[in-house]
C-alpha atoms as a PDB file:
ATOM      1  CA  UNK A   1     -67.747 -15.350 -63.659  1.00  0.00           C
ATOM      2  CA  UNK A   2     -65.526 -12.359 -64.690  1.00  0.00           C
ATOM      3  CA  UNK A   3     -61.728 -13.330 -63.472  1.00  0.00           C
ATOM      4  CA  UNK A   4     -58.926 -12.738 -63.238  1.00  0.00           C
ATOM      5  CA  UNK A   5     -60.083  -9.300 -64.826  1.00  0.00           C
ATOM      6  CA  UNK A   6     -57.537  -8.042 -68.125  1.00  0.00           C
ATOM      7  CA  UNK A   7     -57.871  -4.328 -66.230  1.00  0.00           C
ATOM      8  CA  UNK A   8     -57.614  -2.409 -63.589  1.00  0.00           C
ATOM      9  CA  UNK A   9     -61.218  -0.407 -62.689  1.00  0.00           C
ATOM     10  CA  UNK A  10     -61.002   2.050 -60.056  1.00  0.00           C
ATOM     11  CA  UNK A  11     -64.907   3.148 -58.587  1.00  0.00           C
ATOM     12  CA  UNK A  12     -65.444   6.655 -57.800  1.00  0.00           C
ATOM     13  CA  UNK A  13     -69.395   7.520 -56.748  1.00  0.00           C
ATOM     14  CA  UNK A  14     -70.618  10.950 -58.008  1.00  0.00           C
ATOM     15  CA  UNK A  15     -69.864  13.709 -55.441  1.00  0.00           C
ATOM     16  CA  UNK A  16     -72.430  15.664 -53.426  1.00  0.00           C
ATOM     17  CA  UNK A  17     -75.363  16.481 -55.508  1.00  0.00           C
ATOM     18  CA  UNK A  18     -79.184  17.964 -54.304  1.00  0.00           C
ATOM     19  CA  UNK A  19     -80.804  14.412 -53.752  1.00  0.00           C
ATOM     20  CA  UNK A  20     -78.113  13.749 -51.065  1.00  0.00           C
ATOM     21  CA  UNK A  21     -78.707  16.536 -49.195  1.00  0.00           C
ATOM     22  CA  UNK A  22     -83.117  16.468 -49.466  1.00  0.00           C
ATOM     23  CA  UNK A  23     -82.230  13.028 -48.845  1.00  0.00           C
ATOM     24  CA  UNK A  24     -85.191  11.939 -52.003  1.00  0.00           C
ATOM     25  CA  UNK A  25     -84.502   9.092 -54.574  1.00  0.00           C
ATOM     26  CA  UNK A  26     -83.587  10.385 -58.044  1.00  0.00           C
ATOM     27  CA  UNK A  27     -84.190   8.540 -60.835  1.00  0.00           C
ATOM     28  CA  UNK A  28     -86.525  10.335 -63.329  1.00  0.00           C
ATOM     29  CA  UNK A  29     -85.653  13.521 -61.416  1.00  0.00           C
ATOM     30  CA  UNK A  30     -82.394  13.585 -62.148  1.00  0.00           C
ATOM     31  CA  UNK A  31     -81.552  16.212 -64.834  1.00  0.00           C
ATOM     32  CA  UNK A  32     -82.228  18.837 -61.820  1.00  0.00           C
ATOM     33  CA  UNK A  33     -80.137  16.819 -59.583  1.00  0.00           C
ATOM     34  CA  UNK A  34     -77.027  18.636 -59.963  1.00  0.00           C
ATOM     35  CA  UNK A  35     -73.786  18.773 -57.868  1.00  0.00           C
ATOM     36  CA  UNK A  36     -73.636  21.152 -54.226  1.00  0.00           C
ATOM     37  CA  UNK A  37     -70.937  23.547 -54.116  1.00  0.00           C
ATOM     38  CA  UNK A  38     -69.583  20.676 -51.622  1.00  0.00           C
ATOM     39  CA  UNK A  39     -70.014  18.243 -54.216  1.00  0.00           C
ATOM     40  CA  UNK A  40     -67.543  20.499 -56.397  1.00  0.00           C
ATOM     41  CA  UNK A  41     -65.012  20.639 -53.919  1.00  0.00           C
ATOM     42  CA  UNK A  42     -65.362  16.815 -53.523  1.00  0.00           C
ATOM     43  CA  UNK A  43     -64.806  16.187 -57.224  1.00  0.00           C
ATOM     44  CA  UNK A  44     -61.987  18.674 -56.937  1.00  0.00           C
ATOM     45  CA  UNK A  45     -59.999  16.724 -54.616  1.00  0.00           C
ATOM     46  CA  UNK A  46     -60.788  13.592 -56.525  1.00  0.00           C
ATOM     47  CA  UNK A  47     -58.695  14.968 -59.267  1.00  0.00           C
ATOM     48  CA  UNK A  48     -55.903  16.133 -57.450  1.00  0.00           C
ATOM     49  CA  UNK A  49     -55.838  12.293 -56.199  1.00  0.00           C
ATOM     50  CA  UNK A  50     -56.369  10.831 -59.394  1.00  0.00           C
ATOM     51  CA  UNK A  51     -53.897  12.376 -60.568  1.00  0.00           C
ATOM     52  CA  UNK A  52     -50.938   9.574 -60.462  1.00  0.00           C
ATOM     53  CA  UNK A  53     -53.195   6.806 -61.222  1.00  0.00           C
ATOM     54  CA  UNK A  54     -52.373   7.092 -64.840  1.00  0.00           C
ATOM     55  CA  UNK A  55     -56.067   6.417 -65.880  1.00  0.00           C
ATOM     56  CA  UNK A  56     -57.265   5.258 -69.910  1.00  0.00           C
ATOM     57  CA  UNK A  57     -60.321   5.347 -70.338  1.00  0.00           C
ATOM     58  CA  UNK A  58     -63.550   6.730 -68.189  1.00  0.00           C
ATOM     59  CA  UNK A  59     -67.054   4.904 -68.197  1.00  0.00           C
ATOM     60  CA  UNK A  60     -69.408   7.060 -66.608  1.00  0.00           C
ATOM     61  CA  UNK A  61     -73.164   6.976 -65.621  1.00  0.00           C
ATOM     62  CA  UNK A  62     -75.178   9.377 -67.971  1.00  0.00           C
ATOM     63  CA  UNK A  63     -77.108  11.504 -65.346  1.00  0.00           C
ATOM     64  CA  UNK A  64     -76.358  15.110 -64.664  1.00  0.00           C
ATOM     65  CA  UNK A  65     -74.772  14.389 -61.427  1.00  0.00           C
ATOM     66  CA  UNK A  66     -72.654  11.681 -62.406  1.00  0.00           C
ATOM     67  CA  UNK A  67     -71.443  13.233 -65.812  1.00  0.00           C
ATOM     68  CA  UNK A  68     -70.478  16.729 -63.951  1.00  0.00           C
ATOM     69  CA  UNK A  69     -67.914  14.451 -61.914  1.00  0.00           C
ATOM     70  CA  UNK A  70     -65.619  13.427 -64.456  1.00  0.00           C
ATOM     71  CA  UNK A  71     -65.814  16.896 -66.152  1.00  0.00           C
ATOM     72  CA  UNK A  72     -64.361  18.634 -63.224  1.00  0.00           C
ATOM     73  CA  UNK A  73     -62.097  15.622 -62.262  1.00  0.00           C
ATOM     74  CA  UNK A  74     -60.978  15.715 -66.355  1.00  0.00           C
ATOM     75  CA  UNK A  75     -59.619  18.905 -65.993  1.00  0.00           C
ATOM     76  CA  UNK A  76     -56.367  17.345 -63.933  1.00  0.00           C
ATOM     77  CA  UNK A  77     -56.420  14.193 -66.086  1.00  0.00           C
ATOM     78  CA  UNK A  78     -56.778  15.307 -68.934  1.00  0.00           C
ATOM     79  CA  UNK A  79     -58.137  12.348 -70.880  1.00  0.00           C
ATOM     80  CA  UNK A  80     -59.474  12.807 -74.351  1.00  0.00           C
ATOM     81  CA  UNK A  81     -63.541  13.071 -75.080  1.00  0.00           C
ATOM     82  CA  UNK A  82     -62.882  10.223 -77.160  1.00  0.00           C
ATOM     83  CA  UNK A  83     -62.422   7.738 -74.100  1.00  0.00           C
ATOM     84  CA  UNK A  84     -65.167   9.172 -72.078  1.00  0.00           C
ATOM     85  CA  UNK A  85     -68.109   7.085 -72.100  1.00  0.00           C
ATOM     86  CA  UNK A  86     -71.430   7.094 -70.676  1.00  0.00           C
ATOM     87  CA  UNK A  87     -73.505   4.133 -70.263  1.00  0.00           C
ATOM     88  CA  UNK A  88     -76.892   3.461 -68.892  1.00  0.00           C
ATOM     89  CA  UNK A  89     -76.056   0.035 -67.532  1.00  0.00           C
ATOM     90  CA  UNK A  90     -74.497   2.405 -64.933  1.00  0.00           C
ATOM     91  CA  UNK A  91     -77.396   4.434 -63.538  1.00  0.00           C
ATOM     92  CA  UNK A  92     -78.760   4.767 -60.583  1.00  0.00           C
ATOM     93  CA  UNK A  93     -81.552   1.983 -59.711  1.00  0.00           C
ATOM     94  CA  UNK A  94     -84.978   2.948 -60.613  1.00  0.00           C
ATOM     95  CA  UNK A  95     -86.811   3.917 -57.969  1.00  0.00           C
ATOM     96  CA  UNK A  96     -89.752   3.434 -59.567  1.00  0.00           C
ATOM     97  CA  UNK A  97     -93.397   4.681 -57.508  1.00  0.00           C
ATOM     98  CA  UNK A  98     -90.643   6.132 -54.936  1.00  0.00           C
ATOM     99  CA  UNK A  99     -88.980   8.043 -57.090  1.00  0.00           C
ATOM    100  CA  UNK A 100     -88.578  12.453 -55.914  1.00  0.00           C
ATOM    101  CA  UNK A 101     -89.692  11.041 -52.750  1.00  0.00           C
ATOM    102  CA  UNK A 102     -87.784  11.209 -49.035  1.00  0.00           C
ATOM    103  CA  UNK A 103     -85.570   7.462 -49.042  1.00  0.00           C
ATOM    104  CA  UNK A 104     -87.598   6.133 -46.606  1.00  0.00           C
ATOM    105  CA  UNK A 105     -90.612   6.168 -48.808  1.00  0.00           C
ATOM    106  CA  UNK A 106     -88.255   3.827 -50.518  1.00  0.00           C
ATOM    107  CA  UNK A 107     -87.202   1.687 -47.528  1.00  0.00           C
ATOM    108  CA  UNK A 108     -90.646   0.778 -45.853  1.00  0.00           C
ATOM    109  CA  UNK A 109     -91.199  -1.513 -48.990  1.00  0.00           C
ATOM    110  CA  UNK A 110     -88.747  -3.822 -48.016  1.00  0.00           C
ATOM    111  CA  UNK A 111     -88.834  -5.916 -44.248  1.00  0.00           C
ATOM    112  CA  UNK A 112     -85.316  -7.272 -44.950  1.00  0.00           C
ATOM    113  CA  UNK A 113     -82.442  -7.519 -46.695  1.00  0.00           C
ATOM    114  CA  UNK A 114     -83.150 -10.414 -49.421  1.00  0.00           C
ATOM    115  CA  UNK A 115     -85.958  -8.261 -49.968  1.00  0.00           C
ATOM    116  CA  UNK A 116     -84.457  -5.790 -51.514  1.00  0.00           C
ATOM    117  CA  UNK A 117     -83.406  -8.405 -54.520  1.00  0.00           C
ATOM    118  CA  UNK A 118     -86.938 -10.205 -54.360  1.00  0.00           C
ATOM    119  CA  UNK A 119     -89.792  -7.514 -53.948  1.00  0.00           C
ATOM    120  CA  UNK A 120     -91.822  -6.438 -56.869  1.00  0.00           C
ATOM    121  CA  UNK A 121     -92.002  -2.762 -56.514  1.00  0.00           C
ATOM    122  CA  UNK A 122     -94.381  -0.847 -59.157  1.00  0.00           C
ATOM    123  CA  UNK A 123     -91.502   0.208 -62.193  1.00  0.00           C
ATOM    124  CA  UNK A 124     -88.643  -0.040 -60.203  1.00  0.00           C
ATOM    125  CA  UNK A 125     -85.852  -2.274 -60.418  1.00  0.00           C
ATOM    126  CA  UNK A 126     -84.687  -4.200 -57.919  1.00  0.00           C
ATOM    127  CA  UNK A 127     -81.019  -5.235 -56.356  1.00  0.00           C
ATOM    128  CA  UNK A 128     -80.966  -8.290 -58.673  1.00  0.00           C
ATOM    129  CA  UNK A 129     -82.089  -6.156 -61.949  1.00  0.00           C
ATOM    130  CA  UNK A 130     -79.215  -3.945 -61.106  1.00  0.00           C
ATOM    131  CA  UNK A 131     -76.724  -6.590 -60.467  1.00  0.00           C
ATOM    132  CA  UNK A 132     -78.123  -8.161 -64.173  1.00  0.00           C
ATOM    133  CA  UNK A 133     -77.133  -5.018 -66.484  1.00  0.00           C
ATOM    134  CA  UNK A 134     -73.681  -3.937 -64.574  1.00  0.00           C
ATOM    135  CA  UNK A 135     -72.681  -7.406 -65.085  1.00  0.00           C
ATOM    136  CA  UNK A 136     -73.482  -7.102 -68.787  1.00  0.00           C
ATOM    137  CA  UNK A 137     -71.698  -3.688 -68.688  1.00  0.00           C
ATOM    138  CA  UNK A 138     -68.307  -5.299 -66.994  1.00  0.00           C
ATOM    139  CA  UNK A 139     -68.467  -8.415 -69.408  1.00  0.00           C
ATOM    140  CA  UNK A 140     -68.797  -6.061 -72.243  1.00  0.00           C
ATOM    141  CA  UNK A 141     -65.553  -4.065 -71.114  1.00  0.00           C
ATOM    142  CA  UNK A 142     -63.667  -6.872 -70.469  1.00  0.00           C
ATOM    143  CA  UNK A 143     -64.328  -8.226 -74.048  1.00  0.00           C
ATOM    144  CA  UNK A 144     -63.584  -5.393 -75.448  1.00  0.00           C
ATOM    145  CA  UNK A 145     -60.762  -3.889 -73.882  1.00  0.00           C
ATOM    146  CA  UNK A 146     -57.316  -5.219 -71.881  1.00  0.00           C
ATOM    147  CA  UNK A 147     -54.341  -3.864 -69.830  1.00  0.00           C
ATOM    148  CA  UNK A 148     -56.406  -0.332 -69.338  1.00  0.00           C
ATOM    149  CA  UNK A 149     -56.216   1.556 -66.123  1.00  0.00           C
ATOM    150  CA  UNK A 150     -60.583   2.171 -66.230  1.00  0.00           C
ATOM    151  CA  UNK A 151     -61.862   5.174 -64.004  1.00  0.00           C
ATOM    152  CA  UNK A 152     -65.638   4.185 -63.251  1.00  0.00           C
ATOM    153  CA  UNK A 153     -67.849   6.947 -62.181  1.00  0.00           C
ATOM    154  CA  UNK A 154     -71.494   5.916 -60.976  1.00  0.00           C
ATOM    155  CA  UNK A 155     -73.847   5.450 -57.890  1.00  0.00           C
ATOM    156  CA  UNK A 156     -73.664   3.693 -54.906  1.00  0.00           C
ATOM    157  CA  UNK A 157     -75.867   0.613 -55.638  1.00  0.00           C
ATOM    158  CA  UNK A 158     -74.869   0.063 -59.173  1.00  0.00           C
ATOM    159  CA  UNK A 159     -71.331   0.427 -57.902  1.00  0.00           C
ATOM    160  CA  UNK A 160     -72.039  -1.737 -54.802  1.00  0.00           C
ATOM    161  CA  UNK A 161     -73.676  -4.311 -57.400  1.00  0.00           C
ATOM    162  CA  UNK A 162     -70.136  -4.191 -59.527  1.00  0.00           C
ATOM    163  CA  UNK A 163     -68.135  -5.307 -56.191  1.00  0.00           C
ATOM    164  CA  UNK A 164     -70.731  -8.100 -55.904  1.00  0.00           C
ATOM    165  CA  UNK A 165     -70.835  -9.136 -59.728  1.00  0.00           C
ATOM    166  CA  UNK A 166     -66.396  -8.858 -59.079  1.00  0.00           C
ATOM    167  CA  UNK A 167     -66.477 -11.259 -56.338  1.00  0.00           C
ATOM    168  CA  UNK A 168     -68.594 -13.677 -57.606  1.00  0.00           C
ATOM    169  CA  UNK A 169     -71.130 -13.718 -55.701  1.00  0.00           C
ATOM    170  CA  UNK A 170     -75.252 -15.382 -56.181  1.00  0.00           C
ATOM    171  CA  UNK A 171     -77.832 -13.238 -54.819  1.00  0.00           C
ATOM    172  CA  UNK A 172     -77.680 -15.636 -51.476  1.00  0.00           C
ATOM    173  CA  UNK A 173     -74.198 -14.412 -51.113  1.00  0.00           C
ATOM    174  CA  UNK A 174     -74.759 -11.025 -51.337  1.00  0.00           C
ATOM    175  CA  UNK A 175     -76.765 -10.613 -47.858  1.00  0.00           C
ATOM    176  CA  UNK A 176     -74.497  -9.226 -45.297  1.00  0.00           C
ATOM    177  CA  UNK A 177     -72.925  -7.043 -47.779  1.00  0.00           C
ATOM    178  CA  UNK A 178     -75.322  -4.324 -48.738  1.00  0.00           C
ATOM    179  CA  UNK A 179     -74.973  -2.146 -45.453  1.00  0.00           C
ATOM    180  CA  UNK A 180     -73.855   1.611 -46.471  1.00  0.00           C
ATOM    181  CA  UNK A 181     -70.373   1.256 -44.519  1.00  0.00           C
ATOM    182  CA  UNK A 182     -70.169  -0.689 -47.448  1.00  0.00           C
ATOM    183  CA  UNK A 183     -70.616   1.910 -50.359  1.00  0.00           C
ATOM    184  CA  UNK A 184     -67.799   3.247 -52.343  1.00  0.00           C
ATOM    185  CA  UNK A 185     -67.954   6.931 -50.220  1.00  0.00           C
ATOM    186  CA  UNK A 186     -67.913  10.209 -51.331  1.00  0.00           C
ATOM    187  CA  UNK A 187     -64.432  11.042 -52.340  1.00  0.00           C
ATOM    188  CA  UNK A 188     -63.122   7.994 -52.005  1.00  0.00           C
ATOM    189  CA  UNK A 189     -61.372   5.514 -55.227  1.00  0.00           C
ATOM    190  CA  UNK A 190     -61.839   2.430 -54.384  1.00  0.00           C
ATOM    191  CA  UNK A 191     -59.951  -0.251 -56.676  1.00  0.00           C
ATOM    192  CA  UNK A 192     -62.150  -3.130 -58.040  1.00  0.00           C
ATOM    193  CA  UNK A 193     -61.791  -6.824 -56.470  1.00  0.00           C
ATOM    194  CA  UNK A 194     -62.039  -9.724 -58.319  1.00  0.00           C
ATOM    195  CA  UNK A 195     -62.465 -13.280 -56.988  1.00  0.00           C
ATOM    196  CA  UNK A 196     -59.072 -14.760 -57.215  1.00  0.00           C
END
């Protein structure tokens, strides 16, 4: 259990990038998965909001479309290189066999909710894997680091996962909470909960 947390995180999801708009999983793909001209804008006006939340320090997935984000949202903020960090705790789940493919080549292994955390799916991870490393990645910040204002830039899941790992909650728990109303949205900065 991670609380009360010794930060402040704030979760911001890559903007628009090619996957999103083919609508394929991108895992191994994903040094061609850049960011649309709308996913630009989108980081663009992520950084004119960001701009009074007095951030410290930025931990970002290292994938092409998730490190272009910060770059174009650093140039309002401002922060030094030095505090940028990418770690692969934070990347996108592996989609393993499904990976390039349309997401519902993804889906149609899965007949339910819990089985997204419970099916074996050739190399890929699933929900519970992902849940596993970002709660080593939060643990590890929280060690390491306190009274920082943390900008988090990632993917949906792993970001979803981070809420999850936040609130304290067992795989059990987690049903009812996966649905993509859910998901940190595009342009959106969505402060991280902890379990009080």
């Amino acid at each position: 259990m991670i609380s009360p947390s010794k930060n402040k995180y704030y979760l911001v999801r890559h903007t628009e990038c090619i996957s999103n708009v083919k609508k394929i999983s991108s895992y191994n793909w994903e040094k061609e998965d850049i960011l649309t001209k709308t996913g630009i804008k989108q980081a663009e006006k992520l950084s004119n909001k960001l701009k009074n939340y007095k951030i410290d320090l930025i931990f970002c997935s290292p994938f092409t479309r998730t490190k272009q984000t910060p770059v174009i949202i650093n140039k309002e903020l401002k922060i030094d290189s030095k505090k940028i960090f990418f770690d692969k705790k934070l990347v996108d789940n592996n989609f393993g066999i499904s990976d390039g493919k349309h997401y519902d080549e993804y889906h149609k292994f899965f007949s339910s909710e819990e089985s997204y955390f419970e099916t074996p799916v050739p190399y890929r991870e699933n929900y519970a894997d992902v849940k596993k490393r970002v709660s080593i990645f939060l643990k590890e910040v929280e060690s390491k680091y306190k009274n920082k204002k943390i900008l988090i830039v990632s993917h949906g899941f792993p970001l979803r996962m981070l809420e999850l790992v936040a609130m304290d909650l067992n795989i059990k728990e987690c049903i009812g909470h996966l649905r993509d109303s859910h998901f940190v949205q595009r342009e959106e900065i969505r402060p991280l909960k902890f379990k009080k």
